[in-house]
C-alpha atoms as a PDB file:
ATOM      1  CA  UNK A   1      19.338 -58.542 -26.548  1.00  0.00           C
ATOM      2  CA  UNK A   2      18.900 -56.101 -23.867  1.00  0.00           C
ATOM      3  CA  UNK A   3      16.037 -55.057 -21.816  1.00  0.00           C
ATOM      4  CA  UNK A   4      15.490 -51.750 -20.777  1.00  0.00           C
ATOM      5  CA  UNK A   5      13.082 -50.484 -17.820  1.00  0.00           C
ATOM      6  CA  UNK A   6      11.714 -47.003 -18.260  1.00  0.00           C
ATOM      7  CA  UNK A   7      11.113 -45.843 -14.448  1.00  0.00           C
ATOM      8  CA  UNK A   8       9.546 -42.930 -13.072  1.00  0.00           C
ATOM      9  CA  UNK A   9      10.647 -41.596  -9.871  1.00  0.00           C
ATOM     10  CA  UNK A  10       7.980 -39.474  -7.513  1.00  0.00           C
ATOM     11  CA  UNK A  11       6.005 -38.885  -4.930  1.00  0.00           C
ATOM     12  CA  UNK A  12       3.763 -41.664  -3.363  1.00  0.00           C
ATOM     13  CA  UNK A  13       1.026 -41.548  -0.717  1.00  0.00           C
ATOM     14  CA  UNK A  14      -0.031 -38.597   1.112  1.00  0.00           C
ATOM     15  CA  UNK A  15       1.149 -36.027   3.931  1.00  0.00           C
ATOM     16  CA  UNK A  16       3.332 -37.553   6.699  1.00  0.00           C
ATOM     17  CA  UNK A  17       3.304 -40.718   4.631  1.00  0.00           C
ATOM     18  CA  UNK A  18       4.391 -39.234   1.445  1.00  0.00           C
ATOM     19  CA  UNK A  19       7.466 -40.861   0.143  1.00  0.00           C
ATOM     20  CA  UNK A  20       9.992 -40.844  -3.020  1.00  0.00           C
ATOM     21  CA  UNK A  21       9.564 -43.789  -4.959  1.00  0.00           C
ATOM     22  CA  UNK A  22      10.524 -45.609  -8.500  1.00  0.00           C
ATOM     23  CA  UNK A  23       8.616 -47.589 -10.221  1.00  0.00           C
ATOM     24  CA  UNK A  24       8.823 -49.422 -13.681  1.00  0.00           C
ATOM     25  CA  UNK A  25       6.610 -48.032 -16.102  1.00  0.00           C
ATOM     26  CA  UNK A  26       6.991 -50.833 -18.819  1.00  0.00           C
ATOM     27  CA  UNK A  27      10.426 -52.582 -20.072  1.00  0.00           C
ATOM     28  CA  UNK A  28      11.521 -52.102 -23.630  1.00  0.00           C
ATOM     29  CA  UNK A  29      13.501 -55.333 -25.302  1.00  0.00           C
ATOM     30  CA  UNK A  30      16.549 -53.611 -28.084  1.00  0.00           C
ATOM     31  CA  UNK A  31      19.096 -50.869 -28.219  1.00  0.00           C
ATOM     32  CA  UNK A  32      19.140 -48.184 -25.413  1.00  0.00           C
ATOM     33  CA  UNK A  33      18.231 -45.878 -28.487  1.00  0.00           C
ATOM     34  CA  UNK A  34      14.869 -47.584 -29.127  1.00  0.00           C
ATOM     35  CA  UNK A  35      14.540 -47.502 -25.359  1.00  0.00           C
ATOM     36  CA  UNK A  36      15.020 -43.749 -25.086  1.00  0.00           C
ATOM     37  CA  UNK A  37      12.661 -43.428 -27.907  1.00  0.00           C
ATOM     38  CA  UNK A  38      10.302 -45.093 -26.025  1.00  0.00           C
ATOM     39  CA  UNK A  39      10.715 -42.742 -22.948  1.00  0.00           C
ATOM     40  CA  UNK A  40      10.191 -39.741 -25.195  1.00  0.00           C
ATOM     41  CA  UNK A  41       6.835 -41.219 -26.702  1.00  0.00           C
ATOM     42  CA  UNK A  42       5.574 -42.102 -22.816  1.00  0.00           C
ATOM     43  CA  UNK A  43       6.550 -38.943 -21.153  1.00  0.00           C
ATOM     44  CA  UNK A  44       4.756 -36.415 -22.323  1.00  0.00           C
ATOM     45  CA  UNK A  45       1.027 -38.170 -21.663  1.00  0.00           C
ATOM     46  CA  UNK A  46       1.841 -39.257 -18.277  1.00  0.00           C
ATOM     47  CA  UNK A  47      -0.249 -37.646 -15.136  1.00  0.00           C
ATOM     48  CA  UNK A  48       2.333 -37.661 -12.373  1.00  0.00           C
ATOM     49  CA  UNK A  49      -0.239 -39.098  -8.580  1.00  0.00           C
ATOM     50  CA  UNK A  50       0.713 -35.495  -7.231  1.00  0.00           C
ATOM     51  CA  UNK A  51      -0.541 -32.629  -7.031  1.00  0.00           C
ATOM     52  CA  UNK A  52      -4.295 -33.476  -7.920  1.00  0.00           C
ATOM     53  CA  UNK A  53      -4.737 -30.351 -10.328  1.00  0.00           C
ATOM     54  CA  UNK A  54      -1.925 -29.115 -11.837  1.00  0.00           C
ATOM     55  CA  UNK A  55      -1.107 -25.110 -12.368  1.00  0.00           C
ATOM     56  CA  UNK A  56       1.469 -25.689 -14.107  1.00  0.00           C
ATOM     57  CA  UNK A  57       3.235 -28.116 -15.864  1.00  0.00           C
ATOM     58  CA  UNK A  58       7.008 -27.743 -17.290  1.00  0.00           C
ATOM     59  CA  UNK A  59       9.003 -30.510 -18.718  1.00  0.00           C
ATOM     60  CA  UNK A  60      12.615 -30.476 -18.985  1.00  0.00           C
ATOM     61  CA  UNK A  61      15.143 -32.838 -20.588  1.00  0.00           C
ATOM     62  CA  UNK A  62      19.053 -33.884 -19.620  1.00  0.00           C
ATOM     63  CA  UNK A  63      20.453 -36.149 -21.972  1.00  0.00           C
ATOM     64  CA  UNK A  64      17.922 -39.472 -21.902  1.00  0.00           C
ATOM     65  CA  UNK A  65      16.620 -38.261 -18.754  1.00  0.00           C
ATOM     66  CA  UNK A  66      13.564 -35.793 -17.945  1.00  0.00           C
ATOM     67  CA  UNK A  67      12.270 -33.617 -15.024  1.00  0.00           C
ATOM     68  CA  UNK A  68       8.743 -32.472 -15.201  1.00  0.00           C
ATOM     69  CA  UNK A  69       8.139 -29.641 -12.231  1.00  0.00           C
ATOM     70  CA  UNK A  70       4.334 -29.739 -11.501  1.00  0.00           C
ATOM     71  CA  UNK A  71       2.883 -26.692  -9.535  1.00  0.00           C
ATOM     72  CA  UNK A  72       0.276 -27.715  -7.717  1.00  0.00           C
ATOM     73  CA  UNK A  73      -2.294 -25.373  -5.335  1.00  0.00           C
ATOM     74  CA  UNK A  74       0.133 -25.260  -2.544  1.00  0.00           C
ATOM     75  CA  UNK A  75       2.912 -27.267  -3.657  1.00  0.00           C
ATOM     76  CA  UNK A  76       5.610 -27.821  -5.999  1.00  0.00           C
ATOM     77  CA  UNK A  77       5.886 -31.340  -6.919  1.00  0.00           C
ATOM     78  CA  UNK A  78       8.838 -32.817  -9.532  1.00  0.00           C
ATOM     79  CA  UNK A  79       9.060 -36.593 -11.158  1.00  0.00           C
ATOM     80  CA  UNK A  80      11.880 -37.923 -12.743  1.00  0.00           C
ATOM     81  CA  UNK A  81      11.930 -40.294 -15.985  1.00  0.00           C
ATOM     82  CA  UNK A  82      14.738 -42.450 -17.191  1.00  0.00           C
ATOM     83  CA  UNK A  83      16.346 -45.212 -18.841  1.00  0.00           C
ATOM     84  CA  UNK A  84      17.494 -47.985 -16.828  1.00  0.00           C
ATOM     85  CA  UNK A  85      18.880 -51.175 -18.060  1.00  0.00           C
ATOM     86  CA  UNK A  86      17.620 -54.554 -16.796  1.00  0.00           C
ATOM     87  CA  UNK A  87      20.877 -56.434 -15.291  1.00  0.00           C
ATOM     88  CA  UNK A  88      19.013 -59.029 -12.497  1.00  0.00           C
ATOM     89  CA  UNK A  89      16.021 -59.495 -11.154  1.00  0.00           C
ATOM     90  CA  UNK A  90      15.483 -62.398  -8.781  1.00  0.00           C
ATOM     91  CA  UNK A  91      12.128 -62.996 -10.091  1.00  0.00           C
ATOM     92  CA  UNK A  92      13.164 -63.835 -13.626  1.00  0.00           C
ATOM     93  CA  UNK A  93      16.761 -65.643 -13.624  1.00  0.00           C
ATOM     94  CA  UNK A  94      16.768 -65.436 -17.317  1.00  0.00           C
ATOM     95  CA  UNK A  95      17.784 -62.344 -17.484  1.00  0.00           C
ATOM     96  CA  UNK A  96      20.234 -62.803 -14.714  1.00  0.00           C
ATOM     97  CA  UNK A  97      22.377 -65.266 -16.789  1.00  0.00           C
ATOM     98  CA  UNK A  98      22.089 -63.707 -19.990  1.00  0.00           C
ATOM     99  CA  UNK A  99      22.724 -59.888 -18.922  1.00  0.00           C
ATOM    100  CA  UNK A 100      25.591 -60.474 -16.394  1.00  0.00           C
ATOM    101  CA  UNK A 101      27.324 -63.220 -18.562  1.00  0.00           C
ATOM    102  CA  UNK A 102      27.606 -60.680 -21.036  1.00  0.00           C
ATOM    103  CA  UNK A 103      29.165 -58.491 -19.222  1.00  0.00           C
ATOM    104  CA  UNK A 104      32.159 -61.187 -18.132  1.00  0.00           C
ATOM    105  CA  UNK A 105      30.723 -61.745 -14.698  1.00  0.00           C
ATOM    106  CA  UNK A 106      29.496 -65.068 -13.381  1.00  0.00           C
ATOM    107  CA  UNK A 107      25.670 -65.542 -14.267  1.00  0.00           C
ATOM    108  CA  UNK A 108      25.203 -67.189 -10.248  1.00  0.00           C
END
């Protein structure tokens, strides 16, 4: 069975150390349907770490990815959700085999 990660992409840090970052919210075991389902459910509750206090918040959707544009007091700030599926990770080599063996590649 597949896993899925659901990542969010944005901002991390502060001023001159302010970077662009992903990180895994939570994985979701299925279908990429019931993974994008997922997603939808999460999205919508989530407090991006920037700005502090938001003006305005607009959410937008492309496919099984979303944008949500927060407008901060003196700043714009965006954050990007999506769907990613779980291929390898060198920290759990059970996936590894299964996931790329599927796929007709060598599970080394």
């Amino acid at each position: 069975m597949a896993r899925w990660a659901l990542v969010v992409e944005e901002n991390e840090g502060a001023g001159q150390y302010m970077t662009w970052s992903p990180r895994v919210l939570t994985e979701v075991e299925g279908t990429r349907e019931e993974a994008v389902a997922a997603l939808k459910q999460l999205v919508p509750g989530y407090t991006p770490r920037h700005p502090m206090s938001s003006r305005q918040r607009t959410l937008y959707r492309d496919g099984d990815s979303y944008l949500l544009v927060s407008q901060g007091q003196r700043r714009t700030f965006h954050t990007v959700f999506k769907v990613w599926e779980v291929l390898w990770d060198s920290n759990r080599p059970e996936i590894q085999g299964h996931r790329l063996s599927e796929e007709g590649e060598p599970a080394n």
